[in-house]
Protein backbone atom coordinates (compact mmCIF):
# COMPACT_ATOMS: atom_id res chain seq x y z
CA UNK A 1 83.29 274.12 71.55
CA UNK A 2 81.44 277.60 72.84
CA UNK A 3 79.78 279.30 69.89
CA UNK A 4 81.78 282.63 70.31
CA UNK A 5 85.24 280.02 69.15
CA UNK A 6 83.72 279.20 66.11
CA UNK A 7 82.27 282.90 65.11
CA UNK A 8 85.53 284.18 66.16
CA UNK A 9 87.32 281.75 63.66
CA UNK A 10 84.44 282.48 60.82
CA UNK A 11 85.72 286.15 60.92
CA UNK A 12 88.98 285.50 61.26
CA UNK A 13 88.84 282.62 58.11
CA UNK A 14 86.91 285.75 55.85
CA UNK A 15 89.51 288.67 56.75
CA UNK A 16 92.39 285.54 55.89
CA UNK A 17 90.70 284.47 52.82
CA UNK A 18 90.19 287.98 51.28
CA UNK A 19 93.55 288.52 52.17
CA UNK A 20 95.23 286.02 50.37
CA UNK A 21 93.27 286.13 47.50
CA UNK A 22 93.97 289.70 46.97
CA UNK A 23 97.29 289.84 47.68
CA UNK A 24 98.79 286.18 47.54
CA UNK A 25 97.24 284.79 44.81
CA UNK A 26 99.11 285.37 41.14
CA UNK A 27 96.83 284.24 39.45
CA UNK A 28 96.13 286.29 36.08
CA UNK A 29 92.69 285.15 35.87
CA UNK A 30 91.67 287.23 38.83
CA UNK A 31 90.34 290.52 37.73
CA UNK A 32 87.27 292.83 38.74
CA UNK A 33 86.91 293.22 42.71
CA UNK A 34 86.21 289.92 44.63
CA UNK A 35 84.65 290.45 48.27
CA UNK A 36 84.21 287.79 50.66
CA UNK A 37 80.22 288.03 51.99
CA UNK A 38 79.49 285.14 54.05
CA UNK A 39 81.30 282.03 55.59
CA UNK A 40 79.50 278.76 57.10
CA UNK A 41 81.92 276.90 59.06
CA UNK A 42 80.96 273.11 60.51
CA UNK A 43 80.79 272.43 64.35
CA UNK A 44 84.36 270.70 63.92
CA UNK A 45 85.69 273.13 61.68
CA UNK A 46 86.37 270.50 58.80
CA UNK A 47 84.36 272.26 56.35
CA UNK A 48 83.69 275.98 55.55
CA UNK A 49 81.45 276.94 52.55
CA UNK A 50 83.00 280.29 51.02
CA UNK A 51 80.01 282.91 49.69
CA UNK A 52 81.83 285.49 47.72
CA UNK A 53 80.99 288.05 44.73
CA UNK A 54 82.69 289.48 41.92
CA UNK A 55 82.24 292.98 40.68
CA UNK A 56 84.50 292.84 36.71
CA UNK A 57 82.63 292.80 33.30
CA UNK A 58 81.08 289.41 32.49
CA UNK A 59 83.59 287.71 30.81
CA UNK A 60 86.38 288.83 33.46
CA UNK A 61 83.89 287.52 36.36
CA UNK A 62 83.78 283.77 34.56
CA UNK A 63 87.78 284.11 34.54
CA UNK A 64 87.94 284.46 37.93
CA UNK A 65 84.95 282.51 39.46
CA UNK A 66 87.23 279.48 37.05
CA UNK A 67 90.26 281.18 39.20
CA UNK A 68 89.45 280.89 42.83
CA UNK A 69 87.71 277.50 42.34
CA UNK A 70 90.92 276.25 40.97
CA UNK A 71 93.23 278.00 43.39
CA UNK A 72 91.23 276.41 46.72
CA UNK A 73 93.44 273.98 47.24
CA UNK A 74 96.35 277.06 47.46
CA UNK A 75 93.93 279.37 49.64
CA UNK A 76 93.44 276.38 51.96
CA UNK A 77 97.27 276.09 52.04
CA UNK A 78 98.53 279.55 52.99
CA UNK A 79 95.59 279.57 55.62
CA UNK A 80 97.04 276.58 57.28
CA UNK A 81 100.36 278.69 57.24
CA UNK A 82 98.20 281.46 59.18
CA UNK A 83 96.08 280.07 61.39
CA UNK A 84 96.87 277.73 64.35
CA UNK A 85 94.19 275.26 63.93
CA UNK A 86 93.80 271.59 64.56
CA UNK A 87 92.54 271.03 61.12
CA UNK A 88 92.67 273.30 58.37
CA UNK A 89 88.98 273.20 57.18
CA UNK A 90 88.34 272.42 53.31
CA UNK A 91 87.37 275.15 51.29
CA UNK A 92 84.22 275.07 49.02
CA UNK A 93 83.95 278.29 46.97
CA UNK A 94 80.06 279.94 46.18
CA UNK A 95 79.66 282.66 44.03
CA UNK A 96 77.20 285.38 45.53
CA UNK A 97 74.81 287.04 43.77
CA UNK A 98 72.88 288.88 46.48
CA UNK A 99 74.83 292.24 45.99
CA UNK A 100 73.68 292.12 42.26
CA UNK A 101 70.38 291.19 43.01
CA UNK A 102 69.74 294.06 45.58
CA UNK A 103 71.14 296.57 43.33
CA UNK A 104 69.14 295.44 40.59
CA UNK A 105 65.64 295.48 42.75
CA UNK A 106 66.94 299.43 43.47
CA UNK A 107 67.72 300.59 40.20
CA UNK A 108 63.90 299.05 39.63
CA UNK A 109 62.23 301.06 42.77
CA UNK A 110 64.03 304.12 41.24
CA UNK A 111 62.62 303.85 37.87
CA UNK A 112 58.97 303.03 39.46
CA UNK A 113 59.31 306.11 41.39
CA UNK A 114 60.35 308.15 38.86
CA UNK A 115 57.42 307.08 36.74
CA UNK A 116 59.47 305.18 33.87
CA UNK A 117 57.55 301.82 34.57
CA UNK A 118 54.03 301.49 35.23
């Protein structure tokens, strides 16, 4: 399969998947703001590993990490419904902490620079 196929399903599996679990899901578990940041998808499109993050309060970000492991079996329904593939790849849902990470190593280089840390 040319490499362009598969990147071309990649984005189209993380606009989908955002999608749905925005607006599809009903699950009350699901709080905070949950953003789909990466997608690895196998050469045979069987199997697509799901990096996401969570932006909510602590507590509400355990709810729905709990909430959109449970629902994959649903997500990986409705984007069968969606998408016109041969096989609808099985979902494997990773939280992402990279955002938090990043803002936390910027909130440090602003303290350093204003002279609060030595």
């Amino acid at each position: 399969m040319p490499p362009y196929r598969n990147d071309k399903i990649r984005k189209t599996l993380i606009k989908e998947i955002a999608d749905i679990i925005q607006k599809k899901l009903n699950d009350s578990r699901i709080g905070g703001i949950v953003s789909i940041t990466d997608l690895e998808i196998s050469h045979d499109n069987s199997y697509a590993k799901v990096y996401y993050s969570v932006f909510a309060p602590d507590e509400q970000k355990e709810k729905t990490i709990k909430a959109i492991e449970d629902d994959a079996p649903k997500i990986r329904y409705e984007i069968g419904r969606r998408i016109r593939l041969r096989y609808t790849p099985e979902l494997k849902f990773i939280p992402d902490n990279s955002i938090e990470r990043g803002s936390r190593v910027t909130e440090l280089i602003d303290k350093i620079s204003k002279g609060e840390i030595k």
